[in-house]
N, C-alpha and C. Protein backbone atom coordinates (compact mmCIF):
# COMPACT_ATOMS: atom_id res chain seq x y z
N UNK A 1 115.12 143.34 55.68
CA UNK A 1 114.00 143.02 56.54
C UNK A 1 114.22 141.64 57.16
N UNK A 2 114.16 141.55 58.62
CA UNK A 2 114.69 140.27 59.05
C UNK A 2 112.98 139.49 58.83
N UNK A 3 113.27 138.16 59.13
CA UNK A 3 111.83 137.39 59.51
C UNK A 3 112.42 136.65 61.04
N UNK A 4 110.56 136.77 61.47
CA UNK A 4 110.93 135.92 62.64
C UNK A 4 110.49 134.57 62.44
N UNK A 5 111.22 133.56 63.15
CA UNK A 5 110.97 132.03 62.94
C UNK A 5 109.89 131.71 64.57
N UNK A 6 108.73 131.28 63.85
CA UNK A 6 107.87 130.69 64.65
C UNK A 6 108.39 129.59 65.76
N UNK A 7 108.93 129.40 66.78
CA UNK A 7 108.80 128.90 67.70
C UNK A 7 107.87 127.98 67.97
N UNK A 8 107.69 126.39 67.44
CA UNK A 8 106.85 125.24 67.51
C UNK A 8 106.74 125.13 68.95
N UNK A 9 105.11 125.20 69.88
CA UNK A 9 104.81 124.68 70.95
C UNK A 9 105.41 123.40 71.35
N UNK A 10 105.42 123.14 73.06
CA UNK A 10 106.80 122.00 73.06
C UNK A 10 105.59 121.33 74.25
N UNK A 11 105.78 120.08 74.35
CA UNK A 11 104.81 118.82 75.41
C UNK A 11 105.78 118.32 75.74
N UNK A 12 105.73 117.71 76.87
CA UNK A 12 106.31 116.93 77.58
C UNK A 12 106.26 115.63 78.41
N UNK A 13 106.89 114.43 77.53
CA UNK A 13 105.79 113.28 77.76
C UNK A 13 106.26 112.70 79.20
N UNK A 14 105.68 112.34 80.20
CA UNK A 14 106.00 112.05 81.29
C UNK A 14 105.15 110.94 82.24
N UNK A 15 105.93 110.26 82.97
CA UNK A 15 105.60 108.47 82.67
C UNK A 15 105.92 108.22 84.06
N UNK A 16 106.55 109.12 85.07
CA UNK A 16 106.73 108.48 86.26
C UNK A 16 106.41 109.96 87.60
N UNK A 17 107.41 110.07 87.97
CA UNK A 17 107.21 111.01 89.17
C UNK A 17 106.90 112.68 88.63
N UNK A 18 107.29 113.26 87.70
CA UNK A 18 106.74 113.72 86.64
C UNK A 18 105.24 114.27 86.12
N UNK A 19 104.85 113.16 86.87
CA UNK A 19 103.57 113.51 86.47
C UNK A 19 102.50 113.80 87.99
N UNK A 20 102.74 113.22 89.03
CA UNK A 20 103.05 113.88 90.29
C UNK A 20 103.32 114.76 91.31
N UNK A 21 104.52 115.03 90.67
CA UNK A 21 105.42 116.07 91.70
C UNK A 21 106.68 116.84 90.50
N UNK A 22 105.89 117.68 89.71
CA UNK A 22 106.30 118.05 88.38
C UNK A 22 107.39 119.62 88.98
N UNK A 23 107.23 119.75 90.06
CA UNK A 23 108.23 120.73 90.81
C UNK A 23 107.56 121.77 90.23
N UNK A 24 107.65 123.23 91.15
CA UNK A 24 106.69 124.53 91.01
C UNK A 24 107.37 125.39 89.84
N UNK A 25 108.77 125.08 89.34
CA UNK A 25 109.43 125.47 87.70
C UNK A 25 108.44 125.41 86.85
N UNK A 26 108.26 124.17 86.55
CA UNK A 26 108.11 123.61 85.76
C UNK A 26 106.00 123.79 85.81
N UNK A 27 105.77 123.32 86.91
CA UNK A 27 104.10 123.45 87.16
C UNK A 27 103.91 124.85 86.55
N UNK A 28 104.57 125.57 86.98
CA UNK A 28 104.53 126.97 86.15
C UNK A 28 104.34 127.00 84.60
N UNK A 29 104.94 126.36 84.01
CA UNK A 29 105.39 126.79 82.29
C UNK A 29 104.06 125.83 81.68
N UNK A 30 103.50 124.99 82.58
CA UNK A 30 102.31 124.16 82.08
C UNK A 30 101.08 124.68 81.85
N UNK A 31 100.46 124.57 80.43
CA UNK A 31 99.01 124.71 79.85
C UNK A 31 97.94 123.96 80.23
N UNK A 32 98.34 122.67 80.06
CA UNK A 32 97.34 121.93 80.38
C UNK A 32 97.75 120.34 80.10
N UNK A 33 97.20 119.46 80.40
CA UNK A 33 97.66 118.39 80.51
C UNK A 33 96.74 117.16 79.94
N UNK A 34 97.17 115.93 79.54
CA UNK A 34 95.94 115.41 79.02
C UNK A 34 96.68 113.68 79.04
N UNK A 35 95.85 112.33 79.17
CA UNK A 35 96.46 111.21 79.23
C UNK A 35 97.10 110.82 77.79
N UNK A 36 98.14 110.41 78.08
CA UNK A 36 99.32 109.95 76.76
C UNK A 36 99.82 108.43 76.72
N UNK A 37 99.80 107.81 76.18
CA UNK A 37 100.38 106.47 76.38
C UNK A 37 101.39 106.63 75.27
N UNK A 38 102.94 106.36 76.59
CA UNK A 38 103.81 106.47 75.72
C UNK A 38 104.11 105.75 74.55
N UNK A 39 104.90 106.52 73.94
CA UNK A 39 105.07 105.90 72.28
C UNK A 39 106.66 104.89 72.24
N UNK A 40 107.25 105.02 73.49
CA UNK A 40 108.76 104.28 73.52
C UNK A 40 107.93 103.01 74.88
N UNK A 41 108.77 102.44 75.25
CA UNK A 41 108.62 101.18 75.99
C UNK A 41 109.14 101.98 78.22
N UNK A 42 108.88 101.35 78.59
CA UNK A 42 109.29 101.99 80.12
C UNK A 42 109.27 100.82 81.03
N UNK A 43 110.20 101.46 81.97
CA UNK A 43 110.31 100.17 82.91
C UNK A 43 111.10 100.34 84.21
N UNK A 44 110.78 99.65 85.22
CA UNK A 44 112.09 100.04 86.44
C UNK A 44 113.09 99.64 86.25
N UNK A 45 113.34 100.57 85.18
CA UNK A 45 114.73 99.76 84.63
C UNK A 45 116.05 100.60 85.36
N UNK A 46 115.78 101.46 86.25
CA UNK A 46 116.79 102.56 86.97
C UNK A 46 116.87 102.63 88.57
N UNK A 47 117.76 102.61 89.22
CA UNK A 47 118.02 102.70 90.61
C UNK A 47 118.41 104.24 90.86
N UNK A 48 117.89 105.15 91.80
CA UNK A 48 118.08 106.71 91.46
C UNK A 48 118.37 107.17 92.68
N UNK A 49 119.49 107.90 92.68
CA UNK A 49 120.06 108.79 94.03
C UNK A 49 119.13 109.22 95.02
N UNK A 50 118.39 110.00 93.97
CA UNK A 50 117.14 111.05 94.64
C UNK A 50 116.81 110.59 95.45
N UNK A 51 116.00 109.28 94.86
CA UNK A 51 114.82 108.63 95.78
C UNK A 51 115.80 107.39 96.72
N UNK A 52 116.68 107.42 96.95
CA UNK A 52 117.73 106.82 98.08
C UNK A 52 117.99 105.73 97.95
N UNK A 53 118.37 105.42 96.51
CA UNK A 53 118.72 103.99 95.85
C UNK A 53 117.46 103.50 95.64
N UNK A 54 116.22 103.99 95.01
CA UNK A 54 115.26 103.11 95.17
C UNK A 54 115.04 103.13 93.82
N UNK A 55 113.82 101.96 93.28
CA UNK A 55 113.74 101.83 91.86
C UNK A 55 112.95 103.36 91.09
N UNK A 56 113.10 103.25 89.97
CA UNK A 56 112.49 104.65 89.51
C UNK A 56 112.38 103.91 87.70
N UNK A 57 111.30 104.77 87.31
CA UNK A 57 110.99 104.28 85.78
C UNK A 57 111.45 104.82 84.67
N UNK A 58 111.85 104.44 83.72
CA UNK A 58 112.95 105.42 82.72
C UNK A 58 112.62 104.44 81.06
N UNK A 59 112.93 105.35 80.09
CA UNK A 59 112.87 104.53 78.96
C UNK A 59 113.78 103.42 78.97
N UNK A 60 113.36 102.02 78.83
CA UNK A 60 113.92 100.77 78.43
C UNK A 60 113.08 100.02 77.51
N UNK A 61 113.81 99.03 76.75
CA UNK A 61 113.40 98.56 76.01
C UNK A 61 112.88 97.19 76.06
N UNK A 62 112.97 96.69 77.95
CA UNK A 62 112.71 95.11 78.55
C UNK A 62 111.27 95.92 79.34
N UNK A 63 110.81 97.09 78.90
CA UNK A 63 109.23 97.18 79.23
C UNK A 63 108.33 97.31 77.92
N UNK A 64 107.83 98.08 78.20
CA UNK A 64 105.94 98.11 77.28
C UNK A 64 105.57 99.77 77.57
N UNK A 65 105.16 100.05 76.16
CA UNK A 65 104.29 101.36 76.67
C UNK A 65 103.22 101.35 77.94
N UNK A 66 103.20 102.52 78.83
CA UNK A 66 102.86 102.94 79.72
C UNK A 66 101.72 104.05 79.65
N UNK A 67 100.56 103.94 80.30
CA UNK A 67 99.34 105.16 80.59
C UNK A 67 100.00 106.57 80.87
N UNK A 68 100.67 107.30 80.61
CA UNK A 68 101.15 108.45 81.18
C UNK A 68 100.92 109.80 80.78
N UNK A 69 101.30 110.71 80.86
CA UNK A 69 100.55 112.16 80.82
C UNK A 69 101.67 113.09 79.79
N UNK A 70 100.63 113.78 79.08
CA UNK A 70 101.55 114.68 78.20
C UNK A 70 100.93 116.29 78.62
N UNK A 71 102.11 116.69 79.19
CA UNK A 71 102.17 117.85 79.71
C UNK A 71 101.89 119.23 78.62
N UNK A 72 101.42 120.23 77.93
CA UNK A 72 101.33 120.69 76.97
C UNK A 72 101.77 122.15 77.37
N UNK A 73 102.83 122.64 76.91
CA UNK A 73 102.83 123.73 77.79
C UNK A 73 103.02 124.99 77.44
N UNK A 74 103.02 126.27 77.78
CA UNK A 74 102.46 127.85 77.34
C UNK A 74 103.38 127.87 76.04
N UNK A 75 102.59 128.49 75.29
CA UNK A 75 103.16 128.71 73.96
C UNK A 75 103.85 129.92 74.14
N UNK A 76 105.56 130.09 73.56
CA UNK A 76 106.37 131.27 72.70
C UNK A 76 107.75 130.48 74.17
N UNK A 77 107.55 129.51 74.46
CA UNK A 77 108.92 129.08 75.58
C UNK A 77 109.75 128.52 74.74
N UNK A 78 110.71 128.42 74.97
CA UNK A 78 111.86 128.15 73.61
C UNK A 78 112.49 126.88 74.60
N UNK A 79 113.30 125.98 73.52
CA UNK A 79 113.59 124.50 73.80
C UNK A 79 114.31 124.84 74.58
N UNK A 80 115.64 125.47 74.74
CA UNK A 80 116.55 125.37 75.45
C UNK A 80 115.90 125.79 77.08
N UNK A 81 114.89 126.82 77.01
CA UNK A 81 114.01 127.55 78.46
C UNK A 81 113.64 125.87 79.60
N UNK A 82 113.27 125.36 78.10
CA UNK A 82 112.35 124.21 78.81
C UNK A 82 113.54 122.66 79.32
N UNK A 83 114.50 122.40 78.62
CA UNK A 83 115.46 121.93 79.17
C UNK A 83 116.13 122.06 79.72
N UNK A 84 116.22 123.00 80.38
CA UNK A 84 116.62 123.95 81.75
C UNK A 84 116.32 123.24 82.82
N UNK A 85 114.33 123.88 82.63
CA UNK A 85 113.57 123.69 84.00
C UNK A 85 113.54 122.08 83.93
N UNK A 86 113.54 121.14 83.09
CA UNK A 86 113.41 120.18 83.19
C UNK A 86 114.71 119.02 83.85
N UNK A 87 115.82 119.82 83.18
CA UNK A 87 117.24 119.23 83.75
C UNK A 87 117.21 119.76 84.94
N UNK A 88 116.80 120.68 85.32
CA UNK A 88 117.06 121.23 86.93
C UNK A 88 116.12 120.48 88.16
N UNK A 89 114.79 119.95 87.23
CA UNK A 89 113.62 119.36 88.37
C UNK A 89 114.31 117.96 88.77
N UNK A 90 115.01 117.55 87.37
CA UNK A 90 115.42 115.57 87.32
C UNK A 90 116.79 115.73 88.16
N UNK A 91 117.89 116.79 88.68
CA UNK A 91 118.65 117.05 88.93
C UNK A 91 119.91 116.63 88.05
N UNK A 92 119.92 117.22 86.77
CA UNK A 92 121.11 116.13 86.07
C UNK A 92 121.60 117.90 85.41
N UNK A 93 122.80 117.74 85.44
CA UNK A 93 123.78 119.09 85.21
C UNK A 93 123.79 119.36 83.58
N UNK A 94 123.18 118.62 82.50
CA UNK A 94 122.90 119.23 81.33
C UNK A 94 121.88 118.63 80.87
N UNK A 95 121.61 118.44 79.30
CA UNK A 95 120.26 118.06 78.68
C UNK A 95 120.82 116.92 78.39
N UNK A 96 122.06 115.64 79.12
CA UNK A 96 122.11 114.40 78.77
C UNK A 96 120.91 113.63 79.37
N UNK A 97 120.08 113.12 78.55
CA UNK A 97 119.02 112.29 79.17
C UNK A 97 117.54 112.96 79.31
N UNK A 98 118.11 113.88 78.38
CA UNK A 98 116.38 115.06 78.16
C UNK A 98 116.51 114.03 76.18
N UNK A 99 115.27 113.47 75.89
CA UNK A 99 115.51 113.46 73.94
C UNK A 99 114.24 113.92 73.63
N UNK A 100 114.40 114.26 72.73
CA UNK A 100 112.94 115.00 71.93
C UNK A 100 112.57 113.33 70.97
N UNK A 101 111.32 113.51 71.21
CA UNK A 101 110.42 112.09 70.56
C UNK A 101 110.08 112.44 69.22
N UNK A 102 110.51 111.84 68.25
CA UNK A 102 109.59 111.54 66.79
C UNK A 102 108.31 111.51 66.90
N UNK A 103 107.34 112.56 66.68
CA UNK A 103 106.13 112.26 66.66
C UNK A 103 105.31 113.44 65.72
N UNK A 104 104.22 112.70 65.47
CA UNK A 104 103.65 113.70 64.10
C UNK A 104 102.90 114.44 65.00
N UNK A 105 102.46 115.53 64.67
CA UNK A 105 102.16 116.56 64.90
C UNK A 105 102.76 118.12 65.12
N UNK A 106 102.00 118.97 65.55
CA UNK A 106 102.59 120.14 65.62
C UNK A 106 103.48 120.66 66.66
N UNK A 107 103.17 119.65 67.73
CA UNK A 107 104.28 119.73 68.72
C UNK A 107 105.41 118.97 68.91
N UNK A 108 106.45 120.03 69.49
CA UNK A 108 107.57 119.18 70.33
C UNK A 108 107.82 118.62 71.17
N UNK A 109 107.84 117.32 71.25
CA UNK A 109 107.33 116.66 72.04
C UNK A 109 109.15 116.08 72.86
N UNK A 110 108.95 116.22 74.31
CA UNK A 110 110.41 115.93 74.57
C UNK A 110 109.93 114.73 76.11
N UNK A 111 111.27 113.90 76.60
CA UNK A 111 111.00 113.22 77.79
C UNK A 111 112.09 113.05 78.55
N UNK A 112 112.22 112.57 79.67
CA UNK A 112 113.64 112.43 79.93
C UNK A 112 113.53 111.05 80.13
N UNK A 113 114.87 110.27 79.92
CA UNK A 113 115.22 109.26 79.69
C UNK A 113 116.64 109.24 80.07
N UNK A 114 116.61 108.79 81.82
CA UNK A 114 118.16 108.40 82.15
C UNK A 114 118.23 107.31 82.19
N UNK A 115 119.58 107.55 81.66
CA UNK A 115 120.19 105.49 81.62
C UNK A 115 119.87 104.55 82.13
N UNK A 116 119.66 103.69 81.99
CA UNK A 116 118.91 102.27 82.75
C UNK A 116 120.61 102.05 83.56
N UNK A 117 120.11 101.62 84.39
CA UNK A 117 121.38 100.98 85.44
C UNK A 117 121.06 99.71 86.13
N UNK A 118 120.04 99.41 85.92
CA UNK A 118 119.81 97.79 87.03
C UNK A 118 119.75 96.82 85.77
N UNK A 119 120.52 96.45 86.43
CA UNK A 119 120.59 94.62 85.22
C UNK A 119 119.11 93.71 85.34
N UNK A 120 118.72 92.74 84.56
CA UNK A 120 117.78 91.93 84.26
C UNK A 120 117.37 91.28 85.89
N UNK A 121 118.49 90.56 86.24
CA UNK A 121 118.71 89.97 87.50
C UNK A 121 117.95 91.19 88.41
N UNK A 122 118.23 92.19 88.45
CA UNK A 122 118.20 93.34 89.92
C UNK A 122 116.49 94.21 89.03
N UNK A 123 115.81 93.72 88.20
CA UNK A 123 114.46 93.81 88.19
C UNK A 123 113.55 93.03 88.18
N UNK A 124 114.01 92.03 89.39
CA UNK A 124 112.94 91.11 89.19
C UNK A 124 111.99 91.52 90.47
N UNK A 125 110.57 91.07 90.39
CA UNK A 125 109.95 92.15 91.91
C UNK A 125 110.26 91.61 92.55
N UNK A 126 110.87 91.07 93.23
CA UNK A 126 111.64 90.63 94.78
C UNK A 126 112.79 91.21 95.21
N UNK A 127 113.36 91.17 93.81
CA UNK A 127 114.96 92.51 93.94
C UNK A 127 114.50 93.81 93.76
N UNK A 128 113.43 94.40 92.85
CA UNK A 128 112.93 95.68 93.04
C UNK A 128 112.09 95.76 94.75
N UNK A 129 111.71 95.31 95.18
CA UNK A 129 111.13 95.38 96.21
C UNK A 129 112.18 95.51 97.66
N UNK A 130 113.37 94.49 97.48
CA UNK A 130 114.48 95.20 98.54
C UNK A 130 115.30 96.05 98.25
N UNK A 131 115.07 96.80 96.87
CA UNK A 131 115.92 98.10 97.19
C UNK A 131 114.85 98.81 97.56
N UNK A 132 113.66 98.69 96.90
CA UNK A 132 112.71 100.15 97.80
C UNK A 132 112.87 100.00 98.84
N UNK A 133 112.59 98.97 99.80
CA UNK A 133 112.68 98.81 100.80
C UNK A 133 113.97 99.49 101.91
N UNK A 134 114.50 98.95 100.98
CA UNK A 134 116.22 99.67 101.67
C UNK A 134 116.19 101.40 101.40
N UNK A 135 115.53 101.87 100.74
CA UNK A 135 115.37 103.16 100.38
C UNK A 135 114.62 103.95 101.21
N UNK A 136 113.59 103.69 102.19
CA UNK A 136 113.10 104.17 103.05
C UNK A 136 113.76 105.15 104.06
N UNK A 137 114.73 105.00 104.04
CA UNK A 137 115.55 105.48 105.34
C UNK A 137 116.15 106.83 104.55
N UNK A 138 116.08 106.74 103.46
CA UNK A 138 115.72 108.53 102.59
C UNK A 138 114.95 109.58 102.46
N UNK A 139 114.09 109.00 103.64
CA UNK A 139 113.28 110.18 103.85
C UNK A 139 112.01 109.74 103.15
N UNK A 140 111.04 111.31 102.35
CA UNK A 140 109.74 111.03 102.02
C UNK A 140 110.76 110.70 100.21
N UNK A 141 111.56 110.99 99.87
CA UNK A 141 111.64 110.24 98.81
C UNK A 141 112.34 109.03 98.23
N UNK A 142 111.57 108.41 98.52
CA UNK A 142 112.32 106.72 98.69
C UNK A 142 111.44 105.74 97.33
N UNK A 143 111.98 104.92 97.17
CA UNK A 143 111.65 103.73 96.17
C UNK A 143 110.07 102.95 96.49
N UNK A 144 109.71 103.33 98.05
CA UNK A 144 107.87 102.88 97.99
C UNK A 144 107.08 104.04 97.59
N UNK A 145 107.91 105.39 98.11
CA UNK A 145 106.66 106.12 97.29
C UNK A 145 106.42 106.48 96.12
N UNK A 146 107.96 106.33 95.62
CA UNK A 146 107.54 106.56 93.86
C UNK A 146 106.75 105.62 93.68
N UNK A 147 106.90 104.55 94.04
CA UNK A 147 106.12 103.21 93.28
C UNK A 147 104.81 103.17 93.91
N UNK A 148 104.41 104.37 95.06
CA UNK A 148 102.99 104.46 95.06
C UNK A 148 102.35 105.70 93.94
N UNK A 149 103.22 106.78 94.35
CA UNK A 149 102.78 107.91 93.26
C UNK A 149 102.76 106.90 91.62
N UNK A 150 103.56 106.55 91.24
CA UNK A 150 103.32 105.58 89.88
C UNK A 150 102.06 105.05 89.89
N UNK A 151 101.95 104.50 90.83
CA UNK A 151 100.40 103.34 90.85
C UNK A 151 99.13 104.37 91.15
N UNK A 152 99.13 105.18 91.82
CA UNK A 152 97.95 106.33 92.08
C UNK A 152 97.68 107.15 90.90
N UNK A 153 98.86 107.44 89.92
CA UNK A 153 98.04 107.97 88.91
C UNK A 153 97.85 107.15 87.63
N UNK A 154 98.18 105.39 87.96
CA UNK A 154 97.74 105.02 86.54
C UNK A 154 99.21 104.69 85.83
N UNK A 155 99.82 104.61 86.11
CA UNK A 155 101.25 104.38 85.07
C UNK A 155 101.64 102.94 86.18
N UNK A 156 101.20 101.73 84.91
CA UNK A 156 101.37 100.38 84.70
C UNK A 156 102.16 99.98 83.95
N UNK A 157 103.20 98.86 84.50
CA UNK A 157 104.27 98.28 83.73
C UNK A 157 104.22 96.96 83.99
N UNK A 158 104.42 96.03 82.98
CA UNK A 158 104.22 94.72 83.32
C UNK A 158 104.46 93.60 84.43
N UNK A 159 105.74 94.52 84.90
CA UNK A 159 106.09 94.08 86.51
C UNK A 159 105.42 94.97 87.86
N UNK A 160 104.70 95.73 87.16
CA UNK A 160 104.57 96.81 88.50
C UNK A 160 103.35 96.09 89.30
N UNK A 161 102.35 94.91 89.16
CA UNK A 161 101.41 94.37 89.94
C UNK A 161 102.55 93.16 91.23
N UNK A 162 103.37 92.86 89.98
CA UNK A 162 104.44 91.60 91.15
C UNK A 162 105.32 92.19 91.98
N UNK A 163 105.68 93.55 91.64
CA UNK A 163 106.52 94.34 92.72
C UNK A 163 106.12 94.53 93.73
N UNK A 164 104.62 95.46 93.60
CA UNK A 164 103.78 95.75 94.71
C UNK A 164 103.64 94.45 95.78
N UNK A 165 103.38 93.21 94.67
CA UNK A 165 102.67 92.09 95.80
C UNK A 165 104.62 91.63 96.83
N UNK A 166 105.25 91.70 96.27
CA UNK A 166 106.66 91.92 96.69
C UNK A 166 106.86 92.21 97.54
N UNK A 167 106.73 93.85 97.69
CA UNK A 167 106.52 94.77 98.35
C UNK A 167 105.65 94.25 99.92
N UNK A 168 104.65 94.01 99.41
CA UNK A 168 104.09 93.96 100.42
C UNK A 168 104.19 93.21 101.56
N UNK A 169 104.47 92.03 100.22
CA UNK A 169 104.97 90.85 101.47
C UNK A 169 106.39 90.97 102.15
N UNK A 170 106.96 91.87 101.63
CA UNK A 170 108.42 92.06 102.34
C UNK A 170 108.06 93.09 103.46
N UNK A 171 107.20 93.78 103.78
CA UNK A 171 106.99 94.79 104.30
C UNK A 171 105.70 94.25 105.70
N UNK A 172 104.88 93.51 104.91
CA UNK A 172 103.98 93.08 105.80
C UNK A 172 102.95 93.64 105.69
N UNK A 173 102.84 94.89 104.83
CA UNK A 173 102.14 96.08 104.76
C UNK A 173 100.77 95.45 103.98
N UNK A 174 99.33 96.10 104.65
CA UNK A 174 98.19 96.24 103.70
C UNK A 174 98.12 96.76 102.12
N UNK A 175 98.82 97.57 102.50
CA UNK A 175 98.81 98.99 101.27
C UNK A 175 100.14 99.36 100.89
N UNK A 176 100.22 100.23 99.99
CA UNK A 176 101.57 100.94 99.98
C UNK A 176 102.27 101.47 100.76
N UNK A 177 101.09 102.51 101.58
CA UNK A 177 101.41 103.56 102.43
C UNK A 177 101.86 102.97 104.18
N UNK A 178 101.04 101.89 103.89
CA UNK A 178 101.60 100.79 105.34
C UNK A 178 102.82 100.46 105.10
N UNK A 179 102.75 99.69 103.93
CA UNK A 179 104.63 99.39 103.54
C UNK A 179 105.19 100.21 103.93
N UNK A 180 105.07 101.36 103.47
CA UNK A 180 106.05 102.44 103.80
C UNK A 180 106.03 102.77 105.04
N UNK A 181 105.29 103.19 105.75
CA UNK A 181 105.38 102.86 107.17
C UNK A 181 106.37 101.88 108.50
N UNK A 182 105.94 101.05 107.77
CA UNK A 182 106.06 99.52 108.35
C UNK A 182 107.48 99.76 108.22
N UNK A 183 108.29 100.07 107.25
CA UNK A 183 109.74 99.59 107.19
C UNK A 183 110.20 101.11 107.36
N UNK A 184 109.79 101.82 107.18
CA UNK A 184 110.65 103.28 107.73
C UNK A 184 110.40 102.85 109.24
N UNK A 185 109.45 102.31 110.17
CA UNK A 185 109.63 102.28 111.63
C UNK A 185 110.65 101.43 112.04
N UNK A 186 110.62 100.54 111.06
CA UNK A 186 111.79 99.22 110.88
C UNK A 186 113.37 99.76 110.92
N UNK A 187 113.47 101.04 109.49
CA UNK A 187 115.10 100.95 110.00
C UNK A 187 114.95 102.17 110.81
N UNK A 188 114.28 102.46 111.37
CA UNK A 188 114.56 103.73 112.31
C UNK A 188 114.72 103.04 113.50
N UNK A 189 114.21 101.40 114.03
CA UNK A 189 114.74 100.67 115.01
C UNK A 189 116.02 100.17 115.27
N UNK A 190 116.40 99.95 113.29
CA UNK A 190 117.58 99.28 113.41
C UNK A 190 119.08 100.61 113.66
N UNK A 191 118.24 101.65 113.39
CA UNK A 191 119.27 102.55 113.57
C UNK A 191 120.22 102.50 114.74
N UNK A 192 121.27 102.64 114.74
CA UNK A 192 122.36 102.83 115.57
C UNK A 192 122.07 103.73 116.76
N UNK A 193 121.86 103.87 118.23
CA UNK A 193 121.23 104.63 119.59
C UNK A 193 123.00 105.17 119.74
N UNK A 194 122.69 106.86 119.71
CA UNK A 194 123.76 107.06 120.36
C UNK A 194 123.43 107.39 122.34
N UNK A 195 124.92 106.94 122.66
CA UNK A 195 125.18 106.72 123.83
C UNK A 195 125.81 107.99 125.14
C-alpha cells in the first residue's frame, strides 16, 4: 500500500516589483495575499537588465526589513511548479536566486534574491538616481518606475526617501511620474536624428 506525502502550501514573500506586476503565471497560482514585513534585510542593492540598468531591490544585508506582501498561494502546487513560474516571471534560466526562508509555520515560504551587484559607492541616492535616470530610455521598464511602483505600494528602505529627493532634483520633476517624464523627453532629445 503506497502513502501519499502531503504537499505543504507554499507563500511567496515579495518586496519589490513582485508585488505590482506579479505577471498573469503567476497572478494565476495566487490565493490571496496579505502585508508581510520581511524577515531578511532589502535594499537597492542591484542594477537589473530588465528594467534598463536601473536600480531594483533584492536581499542585502547594508538594508533593513521592508513593508512587503506575502503572496499565499492555491493549495496541492508543488515547489518545483512554483519555481518555474517564478524563475520564468524574474527571467533567470534556473532556481539560482529563488531560496526558501526559515520560517515557523505551516507554510513554505520562498523569495527571490538575485545577487547584489552595485557596490556601497554606486548606492548612494545621487548614484542610484543617475542610473534610473539613465534607464529611462528602456522603455516603460526603467529604474523610475520601479522606484515608483516600490513607493506606491509601501515598500520603504532607508535610502528610498533620499533617492526619490535625488531623483527629483536630477530630473526637475514634481513627482515620480514627472521625473519620468521629464527625462524620457530628455533622452528622446538627445537621441541621435537620422538624416
Amino acid at each position: 500500500m503506497s502513502r501519499r506525502t502531503r504537499q505543504p502550501q507554499i507563500a511567496i514573500v515579495a518586496y519589490g516589483s513582485l508585488i505590482y506586476e506579479p505577471g498573469e503565471a503567476l497572478a494565476e497560482l495566487v490565493q490571496e495575499t496579505e502585508p508581510y514585513r520581511t524577515p531578511f534585510s532589502v535594499e537597492y542593492g542591484r542594477q537589473s537588465k530588465k528594467w534598463g540598468g536601473g536600480p531594483v531591490l533584492t536581499v542585502d544585508p547594508r538594508g533593513e526589513p521592508v513593508d512587503g506582501q506575502r503572496m499565499i498561494l492555491k493549495p496541492g502546487l508543488t515547489l518545483g511548479e512554483v519555481i518555474d513560474v517564478l524563475a520564468a516571471r524574474e527571467g533567470i534560466p534556473s532556481a539560482h536566486g529563488i531560496i526558501e526562508i526559515e520560517s515557523p509555520g505551516a507554510l513554505t515560504e520562498l523569495t527571490c534574491a538575485l545577487p547584489r551587484n552595485l557596490e556601497a559607492d554606486d548606492m548612494a541616492p545621487a548614484a542610484l538616481a543617475a542610473r534610473a535616470a539613465s534607464s529611462v530610455s528602456n522603455g516603460a521598464l526603467n529604474g523610475v518606475a520601479y522606484l515608483r511602483g516600490a513607493v506606491e505600494v509601501g515598500v520603504r528602505t532607508a535610502r528610498t526617501d533620499e533617492y526619490v529627493a535625488a531623483l527629483l532634483e536630477t530630473s526637475g520633476g514634481g513627482d515620480l511620474f514627472d521625473a519620468e517624464a521629464r527625462l524620457l523627453a530628455f533622452s528622446r532629445s538627445e537621441a541621435p536624428r537620422e538624416t
